[in-house]
PDB file of N, CA and C in Angstrom:
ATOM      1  N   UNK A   1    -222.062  -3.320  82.959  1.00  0.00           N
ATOM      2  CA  UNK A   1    -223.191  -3.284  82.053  1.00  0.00           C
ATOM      3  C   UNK A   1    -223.617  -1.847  81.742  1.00  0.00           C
ATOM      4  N   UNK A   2    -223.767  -1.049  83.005  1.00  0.00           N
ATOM      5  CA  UNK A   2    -224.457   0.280  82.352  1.00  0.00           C
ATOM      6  C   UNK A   2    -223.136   1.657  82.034  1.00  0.00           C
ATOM      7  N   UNK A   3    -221.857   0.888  82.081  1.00  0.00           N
ATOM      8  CA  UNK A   3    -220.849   2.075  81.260  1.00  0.00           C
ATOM      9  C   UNK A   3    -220.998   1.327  79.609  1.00  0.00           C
ATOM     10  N   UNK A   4    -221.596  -0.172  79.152  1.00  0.00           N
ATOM     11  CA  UNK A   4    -221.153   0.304  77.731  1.00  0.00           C
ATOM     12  C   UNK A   4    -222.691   0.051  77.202  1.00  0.00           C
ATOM     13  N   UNK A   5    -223.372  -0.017  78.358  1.00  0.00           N
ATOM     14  CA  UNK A   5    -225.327   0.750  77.707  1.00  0.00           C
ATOM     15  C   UNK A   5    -224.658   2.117  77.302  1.00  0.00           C
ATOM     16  N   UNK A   6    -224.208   2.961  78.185  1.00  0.00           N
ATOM     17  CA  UNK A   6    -224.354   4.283  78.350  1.00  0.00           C
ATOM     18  C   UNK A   6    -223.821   4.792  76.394  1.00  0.00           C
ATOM     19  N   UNK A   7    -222.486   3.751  76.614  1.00  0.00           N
ATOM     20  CA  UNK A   7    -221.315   4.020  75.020  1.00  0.00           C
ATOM     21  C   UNK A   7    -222.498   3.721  74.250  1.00  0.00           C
ATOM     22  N   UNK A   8    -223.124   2.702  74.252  1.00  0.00           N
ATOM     23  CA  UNK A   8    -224.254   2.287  73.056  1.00  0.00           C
ATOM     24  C   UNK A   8    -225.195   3.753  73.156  1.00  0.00           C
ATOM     25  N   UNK A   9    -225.966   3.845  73.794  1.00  0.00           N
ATOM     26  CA  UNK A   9    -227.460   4.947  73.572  1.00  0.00           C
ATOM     27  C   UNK A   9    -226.277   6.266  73.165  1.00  0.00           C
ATOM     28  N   UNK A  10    -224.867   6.613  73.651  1.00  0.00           N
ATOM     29  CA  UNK A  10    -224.382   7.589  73.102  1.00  0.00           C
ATOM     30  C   UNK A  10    -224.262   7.501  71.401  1.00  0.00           C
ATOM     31  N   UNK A  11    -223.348   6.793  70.928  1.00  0.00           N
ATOM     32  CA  UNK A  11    -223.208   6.181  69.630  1.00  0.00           C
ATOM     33  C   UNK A  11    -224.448   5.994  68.888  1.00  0.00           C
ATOM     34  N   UNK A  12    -225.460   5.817  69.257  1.00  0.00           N
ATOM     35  CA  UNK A  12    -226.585   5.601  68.577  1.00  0.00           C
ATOM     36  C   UNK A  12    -227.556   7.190  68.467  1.00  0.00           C
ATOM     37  N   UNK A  13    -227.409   7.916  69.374  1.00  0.00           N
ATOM     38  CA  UNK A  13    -228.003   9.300  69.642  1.00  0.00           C
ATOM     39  C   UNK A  13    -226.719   9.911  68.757  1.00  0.00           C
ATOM     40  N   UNK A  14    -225.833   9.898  68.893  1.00  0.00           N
ATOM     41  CA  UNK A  14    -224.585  10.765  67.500  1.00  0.00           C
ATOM     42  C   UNK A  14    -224.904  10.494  66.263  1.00  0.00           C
ATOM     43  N   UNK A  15    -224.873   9.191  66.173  1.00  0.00           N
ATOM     44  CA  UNK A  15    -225.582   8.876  64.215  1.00  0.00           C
ATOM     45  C   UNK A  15    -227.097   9.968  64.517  1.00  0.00           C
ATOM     46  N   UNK A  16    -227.727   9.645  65.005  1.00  0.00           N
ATOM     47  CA  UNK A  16    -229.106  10.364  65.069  1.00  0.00           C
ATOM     48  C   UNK A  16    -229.009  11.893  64.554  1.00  0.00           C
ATOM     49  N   UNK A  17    -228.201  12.786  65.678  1.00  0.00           N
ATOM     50  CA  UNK A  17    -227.845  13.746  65.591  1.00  0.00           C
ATOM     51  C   UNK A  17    -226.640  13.870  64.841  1.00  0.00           C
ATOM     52  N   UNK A  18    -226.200  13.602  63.931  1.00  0.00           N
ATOM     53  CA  UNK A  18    -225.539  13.756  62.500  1.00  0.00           C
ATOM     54  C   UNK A  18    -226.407  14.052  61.458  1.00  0.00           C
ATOM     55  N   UNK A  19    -227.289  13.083  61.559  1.00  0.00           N
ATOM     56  CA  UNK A  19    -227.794  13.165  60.318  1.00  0.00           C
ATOM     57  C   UNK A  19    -229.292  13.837  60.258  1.00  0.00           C
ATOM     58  N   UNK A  20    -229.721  14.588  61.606  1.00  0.00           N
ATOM     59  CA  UNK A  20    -230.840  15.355  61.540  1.00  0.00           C
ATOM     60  C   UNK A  20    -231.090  16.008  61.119  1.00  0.00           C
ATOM     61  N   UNK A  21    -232.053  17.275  60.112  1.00  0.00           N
ATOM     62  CA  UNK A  21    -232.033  18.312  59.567  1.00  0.00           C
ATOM     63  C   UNK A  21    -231.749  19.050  60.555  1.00  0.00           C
ATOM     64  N   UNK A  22    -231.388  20.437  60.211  1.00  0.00           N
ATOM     65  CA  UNK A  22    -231.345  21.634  61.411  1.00  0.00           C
ATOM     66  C   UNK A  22    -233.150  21.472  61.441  1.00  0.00           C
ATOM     67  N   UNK A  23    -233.181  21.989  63.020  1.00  0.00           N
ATOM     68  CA  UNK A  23    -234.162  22.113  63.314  1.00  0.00           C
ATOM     69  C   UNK A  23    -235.257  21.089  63.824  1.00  0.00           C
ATOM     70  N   UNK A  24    -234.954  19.892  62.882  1.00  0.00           N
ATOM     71  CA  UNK A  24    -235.328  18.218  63.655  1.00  0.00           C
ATOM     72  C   UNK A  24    -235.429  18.066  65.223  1.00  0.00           C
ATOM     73  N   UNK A  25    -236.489  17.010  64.943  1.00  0.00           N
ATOM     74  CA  UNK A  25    -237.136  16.484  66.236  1.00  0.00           C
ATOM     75  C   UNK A  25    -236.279  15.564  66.699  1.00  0.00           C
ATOM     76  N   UNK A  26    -235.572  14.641  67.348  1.00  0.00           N
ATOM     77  CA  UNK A  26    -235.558  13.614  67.771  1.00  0.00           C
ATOM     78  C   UNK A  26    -236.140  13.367  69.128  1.00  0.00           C
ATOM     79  N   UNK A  27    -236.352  12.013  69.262  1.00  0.00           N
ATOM     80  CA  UNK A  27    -237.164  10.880  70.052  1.00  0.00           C
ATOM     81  C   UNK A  27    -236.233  10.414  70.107  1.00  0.00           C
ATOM     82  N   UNK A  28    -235.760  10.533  71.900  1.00  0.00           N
ATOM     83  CA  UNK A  28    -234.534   8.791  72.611  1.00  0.00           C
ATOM     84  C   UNK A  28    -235.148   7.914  72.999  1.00  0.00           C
ATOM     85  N   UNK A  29    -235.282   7.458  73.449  1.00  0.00           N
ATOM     86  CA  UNK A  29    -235.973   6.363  74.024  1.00  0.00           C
ATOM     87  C   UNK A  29    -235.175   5.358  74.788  1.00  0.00           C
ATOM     88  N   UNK A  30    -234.963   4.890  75.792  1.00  0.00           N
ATOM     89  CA  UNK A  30    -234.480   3.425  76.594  1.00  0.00           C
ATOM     90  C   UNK A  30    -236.145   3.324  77.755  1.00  0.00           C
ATOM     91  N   UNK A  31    -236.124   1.506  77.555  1.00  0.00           N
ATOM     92  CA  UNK A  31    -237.101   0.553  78.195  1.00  0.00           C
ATOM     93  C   UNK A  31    -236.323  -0.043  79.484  1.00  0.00           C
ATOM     94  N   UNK A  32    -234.767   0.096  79.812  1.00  0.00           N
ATOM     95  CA  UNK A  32    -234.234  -1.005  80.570  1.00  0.00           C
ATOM     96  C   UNK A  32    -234.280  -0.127  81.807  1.00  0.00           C
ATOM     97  N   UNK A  33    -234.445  -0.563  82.862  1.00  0.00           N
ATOM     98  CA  UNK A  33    -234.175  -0.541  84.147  1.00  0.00           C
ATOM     99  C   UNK A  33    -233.096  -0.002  84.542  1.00  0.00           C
ATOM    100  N   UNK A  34    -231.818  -0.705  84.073  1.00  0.00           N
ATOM    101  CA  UNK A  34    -230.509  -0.943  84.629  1.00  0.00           C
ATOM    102  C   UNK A  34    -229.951   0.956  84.423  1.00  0.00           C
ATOM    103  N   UNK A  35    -230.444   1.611  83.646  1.00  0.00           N
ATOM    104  CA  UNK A  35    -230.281   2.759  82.496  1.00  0.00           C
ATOM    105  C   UNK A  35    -230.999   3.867  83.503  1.00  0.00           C
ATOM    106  N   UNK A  36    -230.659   4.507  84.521  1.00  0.00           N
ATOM    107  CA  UNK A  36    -231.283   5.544  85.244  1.00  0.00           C
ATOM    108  C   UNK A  36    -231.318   6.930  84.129  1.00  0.00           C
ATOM    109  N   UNK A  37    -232.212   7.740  84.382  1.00  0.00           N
ATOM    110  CA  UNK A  37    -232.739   9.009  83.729  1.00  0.00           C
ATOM    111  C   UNK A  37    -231.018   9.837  83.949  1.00  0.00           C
ATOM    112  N   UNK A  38    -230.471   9.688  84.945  1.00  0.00           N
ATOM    113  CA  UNK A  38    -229.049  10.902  84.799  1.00  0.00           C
ATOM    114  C   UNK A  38    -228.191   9.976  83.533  1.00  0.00           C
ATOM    115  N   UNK A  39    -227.850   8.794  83.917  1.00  0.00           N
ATOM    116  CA  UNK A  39    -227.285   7.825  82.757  1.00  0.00           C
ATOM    117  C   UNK A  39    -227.376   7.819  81.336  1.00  0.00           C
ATOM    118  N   UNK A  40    -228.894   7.881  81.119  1.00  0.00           N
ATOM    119  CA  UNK A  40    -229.605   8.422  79.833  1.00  0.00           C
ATOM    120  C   UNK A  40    -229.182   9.727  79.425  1.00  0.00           C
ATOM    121  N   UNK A  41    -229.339  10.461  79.985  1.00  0.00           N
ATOM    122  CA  UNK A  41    -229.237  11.935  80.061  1.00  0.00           C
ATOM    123  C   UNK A  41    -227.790  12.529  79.878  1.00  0.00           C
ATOM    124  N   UNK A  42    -226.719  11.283  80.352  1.00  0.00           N
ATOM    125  CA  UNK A  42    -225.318  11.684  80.189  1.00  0.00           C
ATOM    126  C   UNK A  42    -224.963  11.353  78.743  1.00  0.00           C
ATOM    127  N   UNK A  43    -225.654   9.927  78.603  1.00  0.00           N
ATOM    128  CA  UNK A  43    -225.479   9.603  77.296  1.00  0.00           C
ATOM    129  C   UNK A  43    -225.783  10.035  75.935  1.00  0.00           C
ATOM    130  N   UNK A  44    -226.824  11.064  76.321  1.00  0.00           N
ATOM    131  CA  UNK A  44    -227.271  12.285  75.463  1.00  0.00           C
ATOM    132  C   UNK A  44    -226.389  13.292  75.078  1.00  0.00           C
ATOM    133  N   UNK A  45    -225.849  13.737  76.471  1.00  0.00           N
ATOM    134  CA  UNK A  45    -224.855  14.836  76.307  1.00  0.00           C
ATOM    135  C   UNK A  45    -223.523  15.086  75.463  1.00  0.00           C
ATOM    136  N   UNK A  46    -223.208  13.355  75.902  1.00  0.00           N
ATOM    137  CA  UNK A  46    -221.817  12.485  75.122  1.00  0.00           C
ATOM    138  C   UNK A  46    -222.275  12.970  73.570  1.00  0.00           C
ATOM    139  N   UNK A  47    -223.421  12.575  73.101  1.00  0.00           N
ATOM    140  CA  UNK A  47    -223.807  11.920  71.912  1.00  0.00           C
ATOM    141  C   UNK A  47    -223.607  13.687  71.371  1.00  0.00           C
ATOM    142  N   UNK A  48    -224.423  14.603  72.071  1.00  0.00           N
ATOM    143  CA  UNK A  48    -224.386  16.044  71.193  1.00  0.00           C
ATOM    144  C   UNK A  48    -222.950  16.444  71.368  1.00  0.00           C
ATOM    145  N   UNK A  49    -222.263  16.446  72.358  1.00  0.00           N
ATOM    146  CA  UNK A  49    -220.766  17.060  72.140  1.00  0.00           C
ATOM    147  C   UNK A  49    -219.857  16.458  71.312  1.00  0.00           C
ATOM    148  N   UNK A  50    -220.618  14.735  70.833  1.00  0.00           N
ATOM    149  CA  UNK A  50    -219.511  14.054  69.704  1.00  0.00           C
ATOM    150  C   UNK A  50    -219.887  14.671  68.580  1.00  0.00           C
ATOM    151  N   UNK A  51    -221.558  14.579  68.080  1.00  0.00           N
ATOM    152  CA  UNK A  51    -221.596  15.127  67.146  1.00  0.00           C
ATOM    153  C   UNK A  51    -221.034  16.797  66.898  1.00  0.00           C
ATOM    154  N   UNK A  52    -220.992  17.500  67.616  1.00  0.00           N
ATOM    155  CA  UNK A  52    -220.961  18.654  66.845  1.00  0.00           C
ATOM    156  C   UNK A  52    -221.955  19.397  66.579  1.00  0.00           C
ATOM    157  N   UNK A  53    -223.375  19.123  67.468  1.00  0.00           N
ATOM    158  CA  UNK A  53    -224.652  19.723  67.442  1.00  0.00           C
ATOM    159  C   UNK A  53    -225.134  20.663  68.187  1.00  0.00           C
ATOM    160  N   UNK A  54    -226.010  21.566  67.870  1.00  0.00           N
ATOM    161  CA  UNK A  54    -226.531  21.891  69.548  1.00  0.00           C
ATOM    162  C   UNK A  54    -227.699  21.641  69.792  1.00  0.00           C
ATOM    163  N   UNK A  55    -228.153  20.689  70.595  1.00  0.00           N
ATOM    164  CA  UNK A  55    -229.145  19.502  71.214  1.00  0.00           C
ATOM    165  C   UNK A  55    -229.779  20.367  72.328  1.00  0.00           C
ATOM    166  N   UNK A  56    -230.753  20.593  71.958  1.00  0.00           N
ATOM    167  CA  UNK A  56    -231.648  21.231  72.857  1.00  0.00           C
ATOM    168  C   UNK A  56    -232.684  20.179  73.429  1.00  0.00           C
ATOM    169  N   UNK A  57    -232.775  20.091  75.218  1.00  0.00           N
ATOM    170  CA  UNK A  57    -234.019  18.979  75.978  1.00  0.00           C
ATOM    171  C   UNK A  57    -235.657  19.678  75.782  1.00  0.00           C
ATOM    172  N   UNK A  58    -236.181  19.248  75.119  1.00  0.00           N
ATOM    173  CA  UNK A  58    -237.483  19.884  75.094  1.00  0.00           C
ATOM    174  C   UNK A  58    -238.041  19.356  76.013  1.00  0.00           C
ATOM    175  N   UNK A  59    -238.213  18.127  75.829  1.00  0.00           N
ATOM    176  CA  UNK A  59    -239.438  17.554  77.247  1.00  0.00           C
ATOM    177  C   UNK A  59    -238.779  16.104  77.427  1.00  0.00           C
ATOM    178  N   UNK A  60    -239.369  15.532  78.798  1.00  0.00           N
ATOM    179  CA  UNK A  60    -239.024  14.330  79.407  1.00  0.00           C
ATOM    180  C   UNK A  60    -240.316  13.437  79.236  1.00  0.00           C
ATOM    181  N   UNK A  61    -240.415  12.446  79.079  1.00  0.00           N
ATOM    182  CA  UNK A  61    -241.326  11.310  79.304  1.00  0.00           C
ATOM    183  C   UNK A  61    -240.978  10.635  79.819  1.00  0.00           C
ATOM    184  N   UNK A  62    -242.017   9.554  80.439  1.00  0.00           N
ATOM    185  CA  UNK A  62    -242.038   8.924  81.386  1.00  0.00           C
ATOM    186  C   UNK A  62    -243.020   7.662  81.291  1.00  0.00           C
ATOM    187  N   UNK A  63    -243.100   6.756  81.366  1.00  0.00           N
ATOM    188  CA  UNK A  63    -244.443   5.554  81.393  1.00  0.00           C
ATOM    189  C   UNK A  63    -245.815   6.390  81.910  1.00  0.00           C
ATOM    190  N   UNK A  64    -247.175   5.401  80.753  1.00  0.00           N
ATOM    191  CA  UNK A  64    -248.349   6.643  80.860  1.00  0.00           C
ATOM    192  C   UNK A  64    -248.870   5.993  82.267  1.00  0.00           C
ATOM    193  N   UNK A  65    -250.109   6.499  82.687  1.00  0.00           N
ATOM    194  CA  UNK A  65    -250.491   5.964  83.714  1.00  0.00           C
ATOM    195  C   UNK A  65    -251.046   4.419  84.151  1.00  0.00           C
ATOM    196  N   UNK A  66    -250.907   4.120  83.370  1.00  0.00           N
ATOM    197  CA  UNK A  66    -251.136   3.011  83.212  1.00  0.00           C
ATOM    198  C   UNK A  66    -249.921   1.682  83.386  1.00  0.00           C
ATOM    199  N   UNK A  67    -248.545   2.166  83.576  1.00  0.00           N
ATOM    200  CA  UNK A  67    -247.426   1.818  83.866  1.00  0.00           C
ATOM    201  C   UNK A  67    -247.015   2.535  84.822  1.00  0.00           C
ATOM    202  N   UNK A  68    -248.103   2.469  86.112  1.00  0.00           N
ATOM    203  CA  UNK A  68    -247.114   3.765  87.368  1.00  0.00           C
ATOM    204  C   UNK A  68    -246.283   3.140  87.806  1.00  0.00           C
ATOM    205  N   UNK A  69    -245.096   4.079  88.551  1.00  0.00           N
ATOM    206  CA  UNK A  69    -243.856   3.253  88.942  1.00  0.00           C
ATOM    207  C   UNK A  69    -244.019   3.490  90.727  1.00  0.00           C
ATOM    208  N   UNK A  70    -243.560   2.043  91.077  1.00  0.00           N
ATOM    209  CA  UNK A  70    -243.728   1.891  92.363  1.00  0.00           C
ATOM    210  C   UNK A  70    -242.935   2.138  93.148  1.00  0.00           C
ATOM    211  N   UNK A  71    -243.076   3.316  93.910  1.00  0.00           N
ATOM    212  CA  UNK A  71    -241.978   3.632  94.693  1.00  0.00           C
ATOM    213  C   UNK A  71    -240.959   2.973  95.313  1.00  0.00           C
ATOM    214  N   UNK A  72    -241.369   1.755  96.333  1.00  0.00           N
ATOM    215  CA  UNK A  72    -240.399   0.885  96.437  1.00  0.00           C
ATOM    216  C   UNK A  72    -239.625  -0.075  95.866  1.00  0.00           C
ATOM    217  N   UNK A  73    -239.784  -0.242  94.646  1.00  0.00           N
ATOM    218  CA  UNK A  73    -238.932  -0.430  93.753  1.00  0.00           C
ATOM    219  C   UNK A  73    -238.604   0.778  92.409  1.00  0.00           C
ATOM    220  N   UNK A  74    -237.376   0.718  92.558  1.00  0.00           N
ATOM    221  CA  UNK A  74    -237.117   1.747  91.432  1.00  0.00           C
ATOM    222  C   UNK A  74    -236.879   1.769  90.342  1.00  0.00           C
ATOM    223  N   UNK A  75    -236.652   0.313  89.635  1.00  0.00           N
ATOM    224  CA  UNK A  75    -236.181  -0.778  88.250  1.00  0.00           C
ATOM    225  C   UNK A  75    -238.099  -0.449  88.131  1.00  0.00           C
ATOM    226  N   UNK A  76    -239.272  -0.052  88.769  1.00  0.00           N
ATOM    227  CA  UNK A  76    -239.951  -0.080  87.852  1.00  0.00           C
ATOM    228  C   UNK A  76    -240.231   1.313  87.282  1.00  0.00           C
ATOM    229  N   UNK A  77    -239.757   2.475  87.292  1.00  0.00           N
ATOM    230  CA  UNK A  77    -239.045   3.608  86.279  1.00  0.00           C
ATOM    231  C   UNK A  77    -238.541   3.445  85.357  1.00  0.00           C
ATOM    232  N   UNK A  78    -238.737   2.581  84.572  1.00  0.00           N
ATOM    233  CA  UNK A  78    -237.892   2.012  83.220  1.00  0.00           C
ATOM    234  C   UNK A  78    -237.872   2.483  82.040  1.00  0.00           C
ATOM    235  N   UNK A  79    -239.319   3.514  81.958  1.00  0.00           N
ATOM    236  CA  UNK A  79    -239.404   3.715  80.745  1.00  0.00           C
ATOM    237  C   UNK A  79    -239.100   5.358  80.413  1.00  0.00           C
ATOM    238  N   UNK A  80    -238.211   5.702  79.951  1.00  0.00           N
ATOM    239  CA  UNK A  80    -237.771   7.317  79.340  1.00  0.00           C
ATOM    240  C   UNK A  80    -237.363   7.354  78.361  1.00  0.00           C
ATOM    241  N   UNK A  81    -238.187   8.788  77.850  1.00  0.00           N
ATOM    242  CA  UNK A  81    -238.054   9.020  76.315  1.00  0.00           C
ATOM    243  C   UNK A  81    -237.768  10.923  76.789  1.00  0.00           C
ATOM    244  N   UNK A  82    -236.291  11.310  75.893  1.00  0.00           N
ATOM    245  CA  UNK A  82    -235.704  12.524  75.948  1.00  0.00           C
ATOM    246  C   UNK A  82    -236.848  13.156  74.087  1.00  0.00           C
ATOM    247  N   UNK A  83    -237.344  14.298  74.469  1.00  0.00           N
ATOM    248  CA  UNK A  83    -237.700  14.970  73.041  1.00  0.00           C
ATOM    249  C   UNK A  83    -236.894  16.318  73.276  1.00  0.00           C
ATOM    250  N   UNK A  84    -236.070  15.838  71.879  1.00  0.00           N
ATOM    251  CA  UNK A  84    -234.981  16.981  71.487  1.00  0.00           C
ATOM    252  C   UNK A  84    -234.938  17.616  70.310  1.00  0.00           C
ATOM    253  N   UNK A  85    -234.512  18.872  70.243  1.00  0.00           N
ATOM    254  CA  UNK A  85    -234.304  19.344  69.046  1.00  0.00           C
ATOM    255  C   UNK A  85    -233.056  19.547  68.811  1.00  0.00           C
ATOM    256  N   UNK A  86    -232.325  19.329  67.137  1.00  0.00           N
ATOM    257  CA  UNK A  86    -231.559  19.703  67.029  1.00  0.00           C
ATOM    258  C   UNK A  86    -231.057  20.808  66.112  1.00  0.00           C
ATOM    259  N   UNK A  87    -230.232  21.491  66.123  1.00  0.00           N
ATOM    260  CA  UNK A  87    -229.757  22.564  65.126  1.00  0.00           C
ATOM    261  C   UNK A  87    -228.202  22.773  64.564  1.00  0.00           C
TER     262      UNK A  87
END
């Protein structure tokens, strides 16, 4: 399940970053559990070295406080959003 999440959020972050202006914002976003922050984060990397971009990590998000994640379980970390720029 999470090698062809990973192919999907890549493939979907490459169209993104194709068609961004230089200089564009993008917003990633994954809600699932199964999808850890390095996973995400690889799938990012995939996505800028397919396109042909250079993808800069501006900031990480995380669920607001109001969604804290409970340490002993770690599926409740679910929510990450990558803010990137591209050029």
């Amino acid at each position: 399940m999470v090698p062809s999440a990973v192919k999907g959020y890549s493939k979907l972050n490459e169209l993104a970053f194709r068609r961004a202006a230089p200089g564009a914002l993008v917003l990633s976003a994954s809600c699932s559990h199964h999808i850890k922050r390095d996973d995400f984060l690889s799938a990012i990397k995939i996505a800028a070295a397919d396109s042909g971009r250079i993808v800069r990590l501006l900031g990480w998000r995380g669920a607001s406080a109001d969604h804290p994640v409970y340490v002993p379980m770690p599926e409740t970390e679910y929510l990450k959003m990558a803010v990137l720029s591209i050029d």
